[in-house]
N, C-alpha and C. Protein backbone atom coordinates (compact mmCIF):
# COMPACT_ATOMS: atom_id res chain seq x y z
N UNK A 1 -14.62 -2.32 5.61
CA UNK A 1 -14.38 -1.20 4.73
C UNK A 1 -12.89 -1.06 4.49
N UNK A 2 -12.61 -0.74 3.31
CA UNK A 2 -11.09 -0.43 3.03
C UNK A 2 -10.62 0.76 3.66
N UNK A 3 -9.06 0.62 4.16
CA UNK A 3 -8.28 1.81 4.08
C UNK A 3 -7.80 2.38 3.07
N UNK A 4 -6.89 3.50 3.14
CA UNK A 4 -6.52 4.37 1.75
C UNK A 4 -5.42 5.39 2.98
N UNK A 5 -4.00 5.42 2.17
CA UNK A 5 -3.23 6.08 2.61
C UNK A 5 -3.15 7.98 2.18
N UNK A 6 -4.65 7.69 0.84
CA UNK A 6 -4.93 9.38 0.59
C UNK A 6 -3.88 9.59 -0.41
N UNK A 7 -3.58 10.49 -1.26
CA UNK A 7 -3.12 10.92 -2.02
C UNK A 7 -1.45 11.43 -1.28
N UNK A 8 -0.31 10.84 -1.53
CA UNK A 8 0.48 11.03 -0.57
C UNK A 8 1.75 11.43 -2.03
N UNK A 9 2.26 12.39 -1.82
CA UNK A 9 3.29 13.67 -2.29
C UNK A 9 5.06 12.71 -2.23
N UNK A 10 5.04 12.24 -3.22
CA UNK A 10 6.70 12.37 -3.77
C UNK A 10 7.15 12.81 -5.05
N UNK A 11 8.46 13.21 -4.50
CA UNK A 11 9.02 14.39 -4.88
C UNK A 11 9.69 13.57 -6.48
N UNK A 12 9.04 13.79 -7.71
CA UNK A 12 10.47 13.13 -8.75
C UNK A 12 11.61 13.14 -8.90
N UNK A 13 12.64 14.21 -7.63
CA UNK A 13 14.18 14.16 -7.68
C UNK A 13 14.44 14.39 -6.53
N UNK A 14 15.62 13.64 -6.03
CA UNK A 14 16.28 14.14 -4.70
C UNK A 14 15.91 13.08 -4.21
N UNK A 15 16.95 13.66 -2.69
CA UNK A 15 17.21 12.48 -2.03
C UNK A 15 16.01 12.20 -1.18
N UNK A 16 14.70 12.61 -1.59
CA UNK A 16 13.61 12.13 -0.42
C UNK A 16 12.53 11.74 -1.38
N UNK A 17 13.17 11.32 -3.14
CA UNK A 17 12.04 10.47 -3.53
C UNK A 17 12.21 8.70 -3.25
N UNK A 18 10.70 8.37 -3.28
CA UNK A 18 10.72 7.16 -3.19
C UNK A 18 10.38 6.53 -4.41
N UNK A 19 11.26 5.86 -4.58
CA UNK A 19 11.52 4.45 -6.22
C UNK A 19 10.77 3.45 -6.13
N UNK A 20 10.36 3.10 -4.76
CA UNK A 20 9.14 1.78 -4.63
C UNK A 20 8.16 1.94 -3.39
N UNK A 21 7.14 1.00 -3.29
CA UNK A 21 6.49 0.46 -2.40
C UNK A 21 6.64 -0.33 -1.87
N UNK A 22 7.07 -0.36 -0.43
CA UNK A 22 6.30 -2.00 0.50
C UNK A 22 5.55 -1.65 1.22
N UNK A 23 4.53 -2.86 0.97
CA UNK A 23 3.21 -3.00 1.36
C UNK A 23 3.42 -4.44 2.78
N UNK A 24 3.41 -3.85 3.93
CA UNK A 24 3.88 -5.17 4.73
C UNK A 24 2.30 -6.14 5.79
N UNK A 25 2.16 -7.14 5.33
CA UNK A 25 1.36 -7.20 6.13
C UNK A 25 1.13 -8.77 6.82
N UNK A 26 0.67 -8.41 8.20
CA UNK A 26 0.62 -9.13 9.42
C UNK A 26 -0.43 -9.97 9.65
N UNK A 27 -0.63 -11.18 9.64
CA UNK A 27 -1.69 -11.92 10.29
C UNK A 27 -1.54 -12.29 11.48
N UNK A 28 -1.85 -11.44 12.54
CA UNK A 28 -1.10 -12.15 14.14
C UNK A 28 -2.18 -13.21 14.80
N UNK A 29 -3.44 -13.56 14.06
CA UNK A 29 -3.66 -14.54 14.43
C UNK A 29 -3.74 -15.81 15.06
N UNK A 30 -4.10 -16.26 15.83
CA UNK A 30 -3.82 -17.79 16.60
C UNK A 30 -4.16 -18.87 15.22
N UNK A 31 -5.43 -18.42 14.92
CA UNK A 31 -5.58 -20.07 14.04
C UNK A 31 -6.41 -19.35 12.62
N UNK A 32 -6.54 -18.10 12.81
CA UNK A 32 -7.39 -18.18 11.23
C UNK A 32 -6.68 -17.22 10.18
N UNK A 33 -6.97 -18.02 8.93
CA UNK A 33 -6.59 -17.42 7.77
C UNK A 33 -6.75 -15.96 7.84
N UNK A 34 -6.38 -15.15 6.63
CA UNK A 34 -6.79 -13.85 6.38
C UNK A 34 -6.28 -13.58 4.84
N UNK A 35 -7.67 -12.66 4.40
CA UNK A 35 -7.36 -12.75 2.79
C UNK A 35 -7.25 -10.97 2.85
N UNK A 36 -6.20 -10.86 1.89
CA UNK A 36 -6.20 -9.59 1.98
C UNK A 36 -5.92 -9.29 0.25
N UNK A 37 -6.33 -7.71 0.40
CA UNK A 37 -6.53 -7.11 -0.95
C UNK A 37 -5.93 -6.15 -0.97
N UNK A 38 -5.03 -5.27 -1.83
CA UNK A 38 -4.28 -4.50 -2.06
C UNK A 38 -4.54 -3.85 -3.37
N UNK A 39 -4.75 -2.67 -3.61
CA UNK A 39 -4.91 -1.78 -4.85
C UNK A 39 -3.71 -0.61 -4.78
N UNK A 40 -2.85 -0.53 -5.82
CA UNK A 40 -1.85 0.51 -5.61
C UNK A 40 -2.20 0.85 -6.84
N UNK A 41 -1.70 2.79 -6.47
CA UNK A 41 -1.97 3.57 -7.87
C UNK A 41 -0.70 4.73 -7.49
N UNK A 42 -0.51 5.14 -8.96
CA UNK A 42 0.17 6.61 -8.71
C UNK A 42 -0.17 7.40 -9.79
N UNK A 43 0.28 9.03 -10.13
CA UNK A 43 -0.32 9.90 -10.98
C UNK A 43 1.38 10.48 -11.16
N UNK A 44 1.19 10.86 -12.50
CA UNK A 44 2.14 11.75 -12.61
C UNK A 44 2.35 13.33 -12.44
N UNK A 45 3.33 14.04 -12.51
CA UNK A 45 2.88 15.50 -12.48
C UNK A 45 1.81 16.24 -12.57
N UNK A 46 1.70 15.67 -14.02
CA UNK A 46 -0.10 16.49 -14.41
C UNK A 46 -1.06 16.10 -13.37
N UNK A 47 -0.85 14.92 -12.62
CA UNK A 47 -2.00 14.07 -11.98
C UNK A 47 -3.78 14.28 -12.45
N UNK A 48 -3.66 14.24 -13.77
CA UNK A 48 -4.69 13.89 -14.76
C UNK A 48 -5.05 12.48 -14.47
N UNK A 49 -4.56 11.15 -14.27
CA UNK A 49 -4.80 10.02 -14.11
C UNK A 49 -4.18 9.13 -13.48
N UNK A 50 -5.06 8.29 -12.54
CA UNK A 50 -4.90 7.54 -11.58
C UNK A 50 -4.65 6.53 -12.61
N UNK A 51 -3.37 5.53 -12.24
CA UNK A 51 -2.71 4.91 -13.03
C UNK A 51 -2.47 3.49 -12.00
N UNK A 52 -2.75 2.42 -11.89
CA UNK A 52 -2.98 1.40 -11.36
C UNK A 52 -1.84 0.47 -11.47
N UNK A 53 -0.88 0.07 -10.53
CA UNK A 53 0.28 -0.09 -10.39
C UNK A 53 0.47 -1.53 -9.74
N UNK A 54 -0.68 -1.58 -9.19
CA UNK A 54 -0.72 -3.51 -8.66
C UNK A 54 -2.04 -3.54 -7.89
N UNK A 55 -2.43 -5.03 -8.05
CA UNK A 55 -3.22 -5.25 -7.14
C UNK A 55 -3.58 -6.87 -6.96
N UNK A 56 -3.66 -6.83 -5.46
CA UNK A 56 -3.44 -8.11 -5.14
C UNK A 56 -4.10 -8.78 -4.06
N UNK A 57 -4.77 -10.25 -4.21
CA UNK A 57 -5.20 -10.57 -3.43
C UNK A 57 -4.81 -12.09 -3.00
N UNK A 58 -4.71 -11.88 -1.64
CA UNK A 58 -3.95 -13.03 -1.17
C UNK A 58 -4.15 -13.45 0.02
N UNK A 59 -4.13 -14.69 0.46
CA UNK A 59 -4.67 -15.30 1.52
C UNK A 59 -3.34 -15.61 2.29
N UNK A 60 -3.35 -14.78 4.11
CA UNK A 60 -2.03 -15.04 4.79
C UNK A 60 -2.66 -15.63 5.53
N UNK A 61 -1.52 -17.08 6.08
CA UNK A 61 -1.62 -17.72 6.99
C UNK A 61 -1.18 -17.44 8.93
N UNK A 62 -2.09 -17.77 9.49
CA UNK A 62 -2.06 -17.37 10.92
C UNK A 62 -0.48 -17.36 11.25
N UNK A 63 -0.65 -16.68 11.98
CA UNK A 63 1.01 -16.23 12.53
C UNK A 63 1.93 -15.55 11.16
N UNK A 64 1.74 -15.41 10.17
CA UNK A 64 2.38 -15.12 9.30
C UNK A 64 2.33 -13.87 8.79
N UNK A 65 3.63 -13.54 7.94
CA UNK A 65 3.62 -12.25 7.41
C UNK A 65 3.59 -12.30 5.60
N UNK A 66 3.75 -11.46 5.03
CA UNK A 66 3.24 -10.91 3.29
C UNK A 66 3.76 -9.39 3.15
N UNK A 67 4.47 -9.15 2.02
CA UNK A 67 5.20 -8.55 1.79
C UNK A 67 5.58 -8.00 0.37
N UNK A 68 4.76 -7.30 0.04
CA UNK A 68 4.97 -6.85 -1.27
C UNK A 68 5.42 -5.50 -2.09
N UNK A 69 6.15 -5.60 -3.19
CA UNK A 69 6.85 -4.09 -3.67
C UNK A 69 6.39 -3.97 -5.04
N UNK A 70 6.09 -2.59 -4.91
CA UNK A 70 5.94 -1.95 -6.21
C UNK A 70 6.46 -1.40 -6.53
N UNK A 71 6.89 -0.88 -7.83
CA UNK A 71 7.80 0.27 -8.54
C UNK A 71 7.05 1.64 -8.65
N UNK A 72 8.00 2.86 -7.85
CA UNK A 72 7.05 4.22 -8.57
C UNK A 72 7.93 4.63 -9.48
N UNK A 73 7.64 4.33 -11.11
CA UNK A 73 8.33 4.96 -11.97
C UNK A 73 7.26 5.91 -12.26
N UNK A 74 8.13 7.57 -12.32
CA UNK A 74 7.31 8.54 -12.58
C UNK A 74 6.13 8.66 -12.13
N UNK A 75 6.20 8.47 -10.73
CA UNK A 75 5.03 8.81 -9.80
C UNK A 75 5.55 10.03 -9.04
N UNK A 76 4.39 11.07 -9.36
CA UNK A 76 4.93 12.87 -8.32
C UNK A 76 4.03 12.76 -7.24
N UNK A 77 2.74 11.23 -7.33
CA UNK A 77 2.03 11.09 -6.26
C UNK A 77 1.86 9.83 -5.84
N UNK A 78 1.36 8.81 -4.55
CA UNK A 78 0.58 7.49 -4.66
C UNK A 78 -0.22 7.38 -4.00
N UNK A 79 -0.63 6.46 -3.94
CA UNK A 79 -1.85 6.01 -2.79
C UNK A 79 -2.30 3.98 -2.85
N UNK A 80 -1.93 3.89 -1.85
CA UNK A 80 -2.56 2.38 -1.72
C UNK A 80 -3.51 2.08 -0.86
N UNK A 81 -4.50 1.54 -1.03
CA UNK A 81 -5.73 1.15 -0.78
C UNK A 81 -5.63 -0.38 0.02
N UNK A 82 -6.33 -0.88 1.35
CA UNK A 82 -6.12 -2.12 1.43
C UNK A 82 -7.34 -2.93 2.14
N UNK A 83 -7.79 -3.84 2.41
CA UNK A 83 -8.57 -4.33 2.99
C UNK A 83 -8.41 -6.11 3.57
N UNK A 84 -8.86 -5.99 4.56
CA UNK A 84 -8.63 -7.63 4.72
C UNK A 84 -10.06 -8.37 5.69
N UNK A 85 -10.24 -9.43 5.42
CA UNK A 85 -11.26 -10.31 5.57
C UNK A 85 -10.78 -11.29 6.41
N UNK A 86 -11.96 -12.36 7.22
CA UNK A 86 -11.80 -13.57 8.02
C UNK A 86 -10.58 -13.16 9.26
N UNK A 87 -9.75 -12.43 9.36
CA UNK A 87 -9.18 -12.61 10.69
C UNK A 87 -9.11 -10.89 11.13
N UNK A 88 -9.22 -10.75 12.42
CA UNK A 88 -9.39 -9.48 13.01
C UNK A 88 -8.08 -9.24 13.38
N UNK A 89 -6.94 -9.81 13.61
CA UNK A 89 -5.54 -9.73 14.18
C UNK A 89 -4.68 -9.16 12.87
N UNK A 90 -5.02 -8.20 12.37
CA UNK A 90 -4.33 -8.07 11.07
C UNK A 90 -4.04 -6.63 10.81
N UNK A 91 -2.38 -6.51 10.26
CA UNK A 91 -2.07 -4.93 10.28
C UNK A 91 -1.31 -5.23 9.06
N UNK A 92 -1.42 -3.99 8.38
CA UNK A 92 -0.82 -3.27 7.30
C UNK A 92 0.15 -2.06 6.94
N UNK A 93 0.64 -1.57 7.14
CA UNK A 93 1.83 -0.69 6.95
C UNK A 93 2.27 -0.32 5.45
N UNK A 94 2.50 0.85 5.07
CA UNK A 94 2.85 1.16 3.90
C UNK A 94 4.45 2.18 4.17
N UNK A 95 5.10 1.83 3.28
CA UNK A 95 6.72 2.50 3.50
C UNK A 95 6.93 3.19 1.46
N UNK A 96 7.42 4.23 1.66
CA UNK A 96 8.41 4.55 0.66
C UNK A 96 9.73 4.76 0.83
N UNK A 97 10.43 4.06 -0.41
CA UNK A 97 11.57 3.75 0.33
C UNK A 97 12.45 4.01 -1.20
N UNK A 98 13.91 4.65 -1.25
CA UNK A 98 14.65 5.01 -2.01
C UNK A 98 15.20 4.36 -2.85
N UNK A 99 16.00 4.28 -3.58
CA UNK A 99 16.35 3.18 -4.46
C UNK A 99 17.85 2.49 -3.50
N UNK A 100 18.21 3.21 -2.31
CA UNK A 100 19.23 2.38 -1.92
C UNK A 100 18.19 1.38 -0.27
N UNK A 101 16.80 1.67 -0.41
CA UNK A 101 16.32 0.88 0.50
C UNK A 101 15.74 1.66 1.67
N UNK A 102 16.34 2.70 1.91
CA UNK A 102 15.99 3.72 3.05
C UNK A 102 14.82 4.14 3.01
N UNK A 103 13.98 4.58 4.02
CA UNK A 103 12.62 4.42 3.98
C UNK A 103 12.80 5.86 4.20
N UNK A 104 11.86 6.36 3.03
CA UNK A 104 11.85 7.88 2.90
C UNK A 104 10.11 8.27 3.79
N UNK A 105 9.36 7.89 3.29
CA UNK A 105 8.03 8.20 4.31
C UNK A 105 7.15 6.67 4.51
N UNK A 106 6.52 6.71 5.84
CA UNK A 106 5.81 5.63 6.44
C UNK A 106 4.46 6.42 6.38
N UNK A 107 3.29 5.04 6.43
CA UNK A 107 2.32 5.13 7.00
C UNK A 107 1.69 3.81 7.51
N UNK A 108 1.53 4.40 8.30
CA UNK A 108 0.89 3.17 9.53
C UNK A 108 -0.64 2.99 9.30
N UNK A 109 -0.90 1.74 9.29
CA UNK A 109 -2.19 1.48 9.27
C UNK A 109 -3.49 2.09 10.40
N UNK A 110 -2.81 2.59 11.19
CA UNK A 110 -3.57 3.47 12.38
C UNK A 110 -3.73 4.79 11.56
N UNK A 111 -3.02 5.40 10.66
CA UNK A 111 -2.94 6.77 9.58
C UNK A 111 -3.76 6.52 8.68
N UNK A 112 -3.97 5.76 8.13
CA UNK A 112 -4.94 6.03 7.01
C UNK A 112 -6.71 5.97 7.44
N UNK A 113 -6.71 6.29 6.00
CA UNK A 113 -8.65 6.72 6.55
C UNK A 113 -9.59 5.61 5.79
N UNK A 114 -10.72 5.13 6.68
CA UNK A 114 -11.82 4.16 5.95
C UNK A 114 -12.03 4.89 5.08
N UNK A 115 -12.35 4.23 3.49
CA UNK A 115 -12.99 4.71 2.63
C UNK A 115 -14.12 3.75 1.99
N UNK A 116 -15.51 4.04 1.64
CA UNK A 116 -16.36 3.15 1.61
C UNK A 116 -16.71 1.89 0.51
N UNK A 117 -15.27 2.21 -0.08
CA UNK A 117 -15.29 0.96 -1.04
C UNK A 117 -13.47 1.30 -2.17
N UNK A 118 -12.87 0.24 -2.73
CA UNK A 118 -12.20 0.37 -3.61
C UNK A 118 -12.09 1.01 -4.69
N UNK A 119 -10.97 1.49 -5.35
CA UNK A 119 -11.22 2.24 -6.66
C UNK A 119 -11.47 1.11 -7.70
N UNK A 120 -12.62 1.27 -9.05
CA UNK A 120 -12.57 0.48 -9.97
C UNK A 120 -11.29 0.50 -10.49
N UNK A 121 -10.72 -0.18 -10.83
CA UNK A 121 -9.94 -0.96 -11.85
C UNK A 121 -10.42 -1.35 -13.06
N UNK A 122 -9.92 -0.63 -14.31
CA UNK A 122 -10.55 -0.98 -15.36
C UNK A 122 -10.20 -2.00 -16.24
């Protein structure tokens, strides 16, 4: 079942908005692959619509890491969604982080909540 970091609150000015996403993730594996899936979205003020910002699926190799950024232009909200297959040794982490790099809010893959399937993508 997928995780979901939930509908998570940044601010459009000041020094505690976040300008991007990294999405970091771990295959600590001994010997097996792992395919993983990533859905990112954000809403604007109105948050009338979930607005689909990346999504990605990709196969990490044992012992290895994956590492990906998104842009929140004019996001007052986000949420990323993730799931991964074939290896059980596998963690995910989500960071917002400022435009000079500083990581304005974390969430740990132990924080987010199962949800029983992905958002469509249209």
């Amino acid at each position: 079942m997928p995780n979901s970091t939930g509908f998570i609150y940044n601010p459009t000015s000041g020094p505690t908005q976040s300008t991007q996403i990294i999405v970091t993730c771990i295959n600590d594996s001994l010997n097996a692959p792992v395919n993983v899936e990533l859905e990112v979205f954000r809403w604007d003020t109105a948050q009338l619509a979930r607005v689909p910002i990346g999504h990605d699926l990709v196969e990490i190799l044992p012992q290895a890491t994956r590492t990906f950024i998104y842009p929140l232009i004019n996001a007052a909200f986000f949420e990323v969604q993730s799931d991964f297959f074939s290896a059980t040794s596998t963690v995910i982490h989500v960071y917002g982080v400022d435009s000079t790099g500083q990581i304005i809010q974390r969430i740990l893959q132990s924080e987010m909540t199962l949800i029983d399937r992905f958002t469509n993508i249209p």
